[in-house]
N, C-alpha and C. Protein backbone atom coordinates (compact mmCIF):
# COMPACT_ATOMS: atom_id res chain seq x y z
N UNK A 1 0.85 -1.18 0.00
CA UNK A 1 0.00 0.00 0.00
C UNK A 1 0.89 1.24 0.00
N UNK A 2 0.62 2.37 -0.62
CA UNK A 2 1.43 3.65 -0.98
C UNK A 2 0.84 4.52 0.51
N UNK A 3 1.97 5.37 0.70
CA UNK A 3 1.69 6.12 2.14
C UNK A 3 0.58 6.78 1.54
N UNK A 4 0.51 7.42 0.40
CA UNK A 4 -1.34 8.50 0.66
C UNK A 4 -2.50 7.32 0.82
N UNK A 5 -2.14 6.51 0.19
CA UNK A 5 -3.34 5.31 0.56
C UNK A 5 -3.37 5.25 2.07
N UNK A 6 -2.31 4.88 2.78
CA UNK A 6 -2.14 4.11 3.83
C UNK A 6 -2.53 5.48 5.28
N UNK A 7 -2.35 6.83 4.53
CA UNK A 7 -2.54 7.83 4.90
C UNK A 7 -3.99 8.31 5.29
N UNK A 8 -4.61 7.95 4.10
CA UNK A 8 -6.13 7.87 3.59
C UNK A 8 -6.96 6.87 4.58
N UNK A 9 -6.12 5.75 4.52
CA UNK A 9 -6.81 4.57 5.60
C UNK A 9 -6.87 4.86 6.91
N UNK A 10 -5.43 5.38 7.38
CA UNK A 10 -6.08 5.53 9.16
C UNK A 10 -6.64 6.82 8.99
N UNK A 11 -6.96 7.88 8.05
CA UNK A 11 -7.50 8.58 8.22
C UNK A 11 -8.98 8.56 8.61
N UNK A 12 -9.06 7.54 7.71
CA UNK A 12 -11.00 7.38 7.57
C UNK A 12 -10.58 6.59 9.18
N UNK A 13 -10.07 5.42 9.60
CA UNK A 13 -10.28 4.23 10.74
C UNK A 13 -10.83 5.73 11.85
N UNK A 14 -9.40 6.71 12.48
CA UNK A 14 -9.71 7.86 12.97
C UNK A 14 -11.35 8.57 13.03
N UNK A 15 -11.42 8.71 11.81
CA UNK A 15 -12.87 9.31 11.63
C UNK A 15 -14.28 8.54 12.02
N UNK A 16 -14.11 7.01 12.19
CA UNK A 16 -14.82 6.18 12.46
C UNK A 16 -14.69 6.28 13.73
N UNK A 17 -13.71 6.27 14.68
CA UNK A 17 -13.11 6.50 15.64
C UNK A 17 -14.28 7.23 16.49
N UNK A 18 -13.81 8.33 15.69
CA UNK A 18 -14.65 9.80 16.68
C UNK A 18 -16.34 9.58 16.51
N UNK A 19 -16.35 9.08 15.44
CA UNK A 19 -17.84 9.03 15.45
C UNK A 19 -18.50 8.02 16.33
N UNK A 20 -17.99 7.28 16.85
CA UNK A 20 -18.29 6.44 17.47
C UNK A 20 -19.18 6.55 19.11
N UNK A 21 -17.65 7.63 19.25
CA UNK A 21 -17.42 8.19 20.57
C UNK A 21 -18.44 9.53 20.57
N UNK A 22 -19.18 9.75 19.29
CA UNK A 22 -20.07 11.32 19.06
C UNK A 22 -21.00 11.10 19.75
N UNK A 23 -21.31 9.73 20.50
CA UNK A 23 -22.73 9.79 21.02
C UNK A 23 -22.55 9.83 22.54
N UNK A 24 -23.20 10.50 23.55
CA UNK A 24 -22.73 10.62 24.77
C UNK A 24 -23.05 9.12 25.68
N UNK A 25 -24.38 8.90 24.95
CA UNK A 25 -24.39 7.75 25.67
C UNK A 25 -23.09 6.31 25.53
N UNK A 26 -22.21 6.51 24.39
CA UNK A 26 -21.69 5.27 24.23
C UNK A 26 -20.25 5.97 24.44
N UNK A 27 -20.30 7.59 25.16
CA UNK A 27 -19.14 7.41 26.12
C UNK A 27 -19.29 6.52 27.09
N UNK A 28 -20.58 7.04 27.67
CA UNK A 28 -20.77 6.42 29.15
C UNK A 28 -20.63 5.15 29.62
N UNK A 29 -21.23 4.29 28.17
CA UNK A 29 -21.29 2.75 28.28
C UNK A 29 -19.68 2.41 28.42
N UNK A 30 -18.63 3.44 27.46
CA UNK A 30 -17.02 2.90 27.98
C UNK A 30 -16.91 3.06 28.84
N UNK A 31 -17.05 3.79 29.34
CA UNK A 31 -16.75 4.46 31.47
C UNK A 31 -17.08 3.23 31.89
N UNK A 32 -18.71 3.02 31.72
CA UNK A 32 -18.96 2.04 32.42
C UNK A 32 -18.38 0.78 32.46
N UNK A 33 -18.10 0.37 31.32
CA UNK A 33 -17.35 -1.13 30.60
C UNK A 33 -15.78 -0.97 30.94
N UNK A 34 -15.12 0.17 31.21
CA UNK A 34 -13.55 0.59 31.44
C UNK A 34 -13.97 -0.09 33.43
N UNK A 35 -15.32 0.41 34.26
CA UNK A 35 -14.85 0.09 35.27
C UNK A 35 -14.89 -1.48 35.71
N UNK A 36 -15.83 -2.28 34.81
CA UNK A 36 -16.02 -2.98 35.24
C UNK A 36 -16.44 -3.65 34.26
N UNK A 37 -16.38 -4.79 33.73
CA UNK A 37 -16.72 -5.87 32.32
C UNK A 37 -18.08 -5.69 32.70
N UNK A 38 -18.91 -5.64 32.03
CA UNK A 38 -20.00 -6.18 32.13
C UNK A 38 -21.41 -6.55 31.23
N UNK A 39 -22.64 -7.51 31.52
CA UNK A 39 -23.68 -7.27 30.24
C UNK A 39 -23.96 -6.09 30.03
N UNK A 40 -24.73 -6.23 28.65
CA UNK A 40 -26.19 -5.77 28.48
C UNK A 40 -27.06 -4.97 29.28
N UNK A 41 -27.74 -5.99 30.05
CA UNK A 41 -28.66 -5.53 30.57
C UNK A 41 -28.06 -4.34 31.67
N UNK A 42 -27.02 -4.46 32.35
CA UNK A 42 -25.95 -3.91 33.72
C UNK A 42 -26.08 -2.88 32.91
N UNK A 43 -25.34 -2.81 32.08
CA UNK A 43 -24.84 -1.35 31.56
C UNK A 43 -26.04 -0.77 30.96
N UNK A 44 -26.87 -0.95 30.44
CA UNK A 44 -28.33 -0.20 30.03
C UNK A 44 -28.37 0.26 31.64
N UNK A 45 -28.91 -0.52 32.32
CA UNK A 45 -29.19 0.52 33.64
C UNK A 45 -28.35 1.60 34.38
N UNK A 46 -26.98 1.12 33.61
CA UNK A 46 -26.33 2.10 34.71
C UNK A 46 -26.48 3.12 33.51
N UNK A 47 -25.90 3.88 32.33
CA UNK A 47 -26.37 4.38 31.29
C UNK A 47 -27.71 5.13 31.14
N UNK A 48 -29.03 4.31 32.05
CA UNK A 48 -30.61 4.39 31.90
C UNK A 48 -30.69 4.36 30.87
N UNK A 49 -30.50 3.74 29.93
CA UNK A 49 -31.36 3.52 28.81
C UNK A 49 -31.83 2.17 28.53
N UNK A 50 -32.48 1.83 27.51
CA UNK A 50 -33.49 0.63 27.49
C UNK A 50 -32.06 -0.38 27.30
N UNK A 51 -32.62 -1.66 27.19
CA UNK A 51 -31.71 -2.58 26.67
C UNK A 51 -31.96 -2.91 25.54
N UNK A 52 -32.52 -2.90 24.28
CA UNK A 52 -32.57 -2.40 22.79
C UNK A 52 -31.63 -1.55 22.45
N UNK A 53 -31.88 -0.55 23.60
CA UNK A 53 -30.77 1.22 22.81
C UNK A 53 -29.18 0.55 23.46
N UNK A 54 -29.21 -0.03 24.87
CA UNK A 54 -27.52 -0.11 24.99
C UNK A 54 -27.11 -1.14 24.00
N UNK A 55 -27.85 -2.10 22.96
CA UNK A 55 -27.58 -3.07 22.46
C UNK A 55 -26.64 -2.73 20.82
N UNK A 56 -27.50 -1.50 20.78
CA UNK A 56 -27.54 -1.35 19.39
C UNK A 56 -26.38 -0.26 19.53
N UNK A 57 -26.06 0.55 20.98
CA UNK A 57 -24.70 1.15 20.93
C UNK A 57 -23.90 0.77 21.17
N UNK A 58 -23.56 -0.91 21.53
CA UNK A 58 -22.73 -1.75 21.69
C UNK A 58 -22.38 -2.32 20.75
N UNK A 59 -22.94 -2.58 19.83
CA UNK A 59 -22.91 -3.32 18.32
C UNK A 59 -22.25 -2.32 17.47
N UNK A 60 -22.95 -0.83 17.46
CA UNK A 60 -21.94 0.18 16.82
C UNK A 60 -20.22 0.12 17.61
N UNK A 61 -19.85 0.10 18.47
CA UNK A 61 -19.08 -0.08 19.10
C UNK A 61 -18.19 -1.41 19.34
N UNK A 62 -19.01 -2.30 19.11
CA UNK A 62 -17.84 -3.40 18.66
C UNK A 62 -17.57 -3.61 17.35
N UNK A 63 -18.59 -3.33 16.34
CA UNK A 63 -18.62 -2.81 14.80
C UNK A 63 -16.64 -1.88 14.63
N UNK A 64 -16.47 -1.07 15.78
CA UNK A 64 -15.92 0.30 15.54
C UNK A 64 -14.36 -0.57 15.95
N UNK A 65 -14.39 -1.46 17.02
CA UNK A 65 -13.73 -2.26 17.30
C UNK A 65 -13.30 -1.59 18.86
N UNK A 66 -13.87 -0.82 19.46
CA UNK A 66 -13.60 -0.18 20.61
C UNK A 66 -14.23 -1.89 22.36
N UNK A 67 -14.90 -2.43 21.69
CA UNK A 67 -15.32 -3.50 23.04
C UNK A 67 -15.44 -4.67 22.21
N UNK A 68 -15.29 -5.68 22.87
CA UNK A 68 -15.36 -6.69 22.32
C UNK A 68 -16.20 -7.67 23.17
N UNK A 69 -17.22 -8.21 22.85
CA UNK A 69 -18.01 -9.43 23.47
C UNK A 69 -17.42 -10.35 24.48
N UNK A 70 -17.27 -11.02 25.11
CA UNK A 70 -17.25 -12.45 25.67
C UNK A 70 -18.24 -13.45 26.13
N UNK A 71 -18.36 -14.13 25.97
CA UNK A 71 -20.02 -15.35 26.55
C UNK A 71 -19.06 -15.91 27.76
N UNK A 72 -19.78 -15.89 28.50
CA UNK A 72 -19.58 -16.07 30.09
C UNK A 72 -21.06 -17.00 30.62
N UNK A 73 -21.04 -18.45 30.18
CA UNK A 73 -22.47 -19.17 30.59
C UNK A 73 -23.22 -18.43 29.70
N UNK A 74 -24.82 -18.09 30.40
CA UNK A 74 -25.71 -16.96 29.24
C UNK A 74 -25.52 -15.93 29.00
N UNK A 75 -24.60 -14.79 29.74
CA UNK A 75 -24.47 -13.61 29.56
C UNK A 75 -23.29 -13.70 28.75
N UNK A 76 -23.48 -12.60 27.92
CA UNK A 76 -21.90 -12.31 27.17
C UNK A 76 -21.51 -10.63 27.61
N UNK A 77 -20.35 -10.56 27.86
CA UNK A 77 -19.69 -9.58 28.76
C UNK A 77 -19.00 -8.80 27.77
N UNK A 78 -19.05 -7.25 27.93
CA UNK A 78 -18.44 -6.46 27.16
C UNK A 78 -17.34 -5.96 28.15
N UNK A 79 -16.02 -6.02 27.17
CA UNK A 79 -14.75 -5.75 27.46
C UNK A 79 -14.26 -4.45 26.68
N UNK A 80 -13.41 -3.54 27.25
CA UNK A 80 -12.40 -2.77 26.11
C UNK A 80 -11.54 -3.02 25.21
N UNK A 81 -11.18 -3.21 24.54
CA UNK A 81 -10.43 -3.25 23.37
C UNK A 81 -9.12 -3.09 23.63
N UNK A 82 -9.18 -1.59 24.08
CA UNK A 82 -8.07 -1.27 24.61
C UNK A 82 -8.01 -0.13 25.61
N UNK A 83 -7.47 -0.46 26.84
CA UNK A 83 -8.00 0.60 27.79
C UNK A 83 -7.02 1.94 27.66
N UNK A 84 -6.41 2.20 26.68
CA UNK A 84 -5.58 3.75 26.10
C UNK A 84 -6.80 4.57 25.48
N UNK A 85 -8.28 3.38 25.55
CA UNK A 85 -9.03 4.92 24.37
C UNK A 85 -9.95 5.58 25.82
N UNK A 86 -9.87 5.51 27.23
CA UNK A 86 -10.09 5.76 28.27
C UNK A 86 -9.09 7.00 28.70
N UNK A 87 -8.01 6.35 28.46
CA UNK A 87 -6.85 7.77 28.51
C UNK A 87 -7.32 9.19 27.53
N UNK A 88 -7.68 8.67 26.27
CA UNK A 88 -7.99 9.55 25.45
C UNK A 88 -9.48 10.08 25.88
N UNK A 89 -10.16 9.74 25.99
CA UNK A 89 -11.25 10.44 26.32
C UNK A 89 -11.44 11.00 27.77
N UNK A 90 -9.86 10.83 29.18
CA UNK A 90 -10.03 11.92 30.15
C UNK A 90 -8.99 13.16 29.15
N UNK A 91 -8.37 12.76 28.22
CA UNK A 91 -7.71 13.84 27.85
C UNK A 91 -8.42 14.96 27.09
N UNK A 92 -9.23 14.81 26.03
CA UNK A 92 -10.80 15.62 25.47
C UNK A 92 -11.71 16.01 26.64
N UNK A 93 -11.77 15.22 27.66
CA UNK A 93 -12.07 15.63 28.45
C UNK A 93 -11.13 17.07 29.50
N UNK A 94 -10.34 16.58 29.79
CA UNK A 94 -9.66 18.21 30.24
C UNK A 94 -9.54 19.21 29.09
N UNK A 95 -9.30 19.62 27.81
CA UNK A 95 -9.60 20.34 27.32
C UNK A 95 -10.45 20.82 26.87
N UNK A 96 -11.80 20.00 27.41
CA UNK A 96 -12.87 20.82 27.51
C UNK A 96 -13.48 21.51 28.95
N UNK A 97 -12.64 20.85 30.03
CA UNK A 97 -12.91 21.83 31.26
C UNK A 97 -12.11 22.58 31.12
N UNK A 98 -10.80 22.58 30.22
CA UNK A 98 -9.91 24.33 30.26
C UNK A 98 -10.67 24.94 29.01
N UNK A 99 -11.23 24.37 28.49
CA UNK A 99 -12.23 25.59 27.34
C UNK A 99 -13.39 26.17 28.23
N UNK A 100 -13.77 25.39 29.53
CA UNK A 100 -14.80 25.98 30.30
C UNK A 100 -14.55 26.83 31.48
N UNK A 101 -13.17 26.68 31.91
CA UNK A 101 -12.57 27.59 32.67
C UNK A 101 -12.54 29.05 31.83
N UNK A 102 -11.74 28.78 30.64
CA UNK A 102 -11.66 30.05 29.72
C UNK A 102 -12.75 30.80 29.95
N UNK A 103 -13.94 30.49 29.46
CA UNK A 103 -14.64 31.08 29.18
C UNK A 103 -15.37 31.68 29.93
N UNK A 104 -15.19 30.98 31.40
CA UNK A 104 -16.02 31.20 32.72
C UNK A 104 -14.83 32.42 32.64
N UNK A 105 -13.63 32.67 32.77
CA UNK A 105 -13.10 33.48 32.92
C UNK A 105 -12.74 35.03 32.40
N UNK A 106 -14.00 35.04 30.95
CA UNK A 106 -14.04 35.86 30.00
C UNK A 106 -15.57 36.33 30.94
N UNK A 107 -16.43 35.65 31.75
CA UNK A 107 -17.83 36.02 32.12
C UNK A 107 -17.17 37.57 32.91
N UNK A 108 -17.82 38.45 33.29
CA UNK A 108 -17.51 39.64 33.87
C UNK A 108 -18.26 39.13 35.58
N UNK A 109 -17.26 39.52 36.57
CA UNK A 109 -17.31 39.25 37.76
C UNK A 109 -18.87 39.58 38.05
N UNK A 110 -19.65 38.76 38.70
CA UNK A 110 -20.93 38.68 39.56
C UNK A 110 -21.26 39.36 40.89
N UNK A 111 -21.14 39.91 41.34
CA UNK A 111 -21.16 40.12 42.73
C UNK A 111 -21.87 39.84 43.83
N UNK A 112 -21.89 39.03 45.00
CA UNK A 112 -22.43 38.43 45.49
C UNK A 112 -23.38 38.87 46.49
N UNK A 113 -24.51 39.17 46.08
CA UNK A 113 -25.54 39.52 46.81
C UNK A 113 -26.19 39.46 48.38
């Protein structure tokens, strides 16, 4: 494969990447799955959402290659992939509390009543 190809390829993998991660709920389901392996059904509740909706953002997500299944007896257990994309998402995460500091810091002082 020629580097603009090969350039082109992790470009798009990247872009699949982020989109993945665009939905808030299937941050949460990594949080949740980073603390602790777990089903389906577990992580819909902790998440609150139905178990249809955590199913189908789990499937996008192992689709993406970010968790991967295991069958454990009847339950099958969602794992990380790799626990560096946890690193990456407290790191987007602090630069968006220093984009919220900024800006809190552009607000003009309140005075306290």
């Amino acid at each position: 494969m020629t580097e603009p190809n090969l350039k082109a390829e992790v470009t798009q993998l990247h872009a699949n990447l982020c989109s993945a991660i665009s939905d808030p709920r299937r941050i949460l389901l990594l949080y949740a799955i980073h603390d602790q392996p777990r089903n389906v059904t577990r992580l819909a509740e902790i998440v609150e959402i139905s178990q249809p909706a955590a199913s189908r953002h789990l499937n996008l997500l192992r689709e993406r290659g970010l968790v991967e299944p295991h069958r454990e007896g009847s339950s099958v257990i969602y794992t990380l992939t790799d626990p560096r994309l946890i690193t990456a998402l407290d790191l987007l995460r602090d630069v968006l509390f220093k984009r919220l500091e900024d800006r809190a810091g552009l607000l003009p002082h309140q005075p306290e009543n």
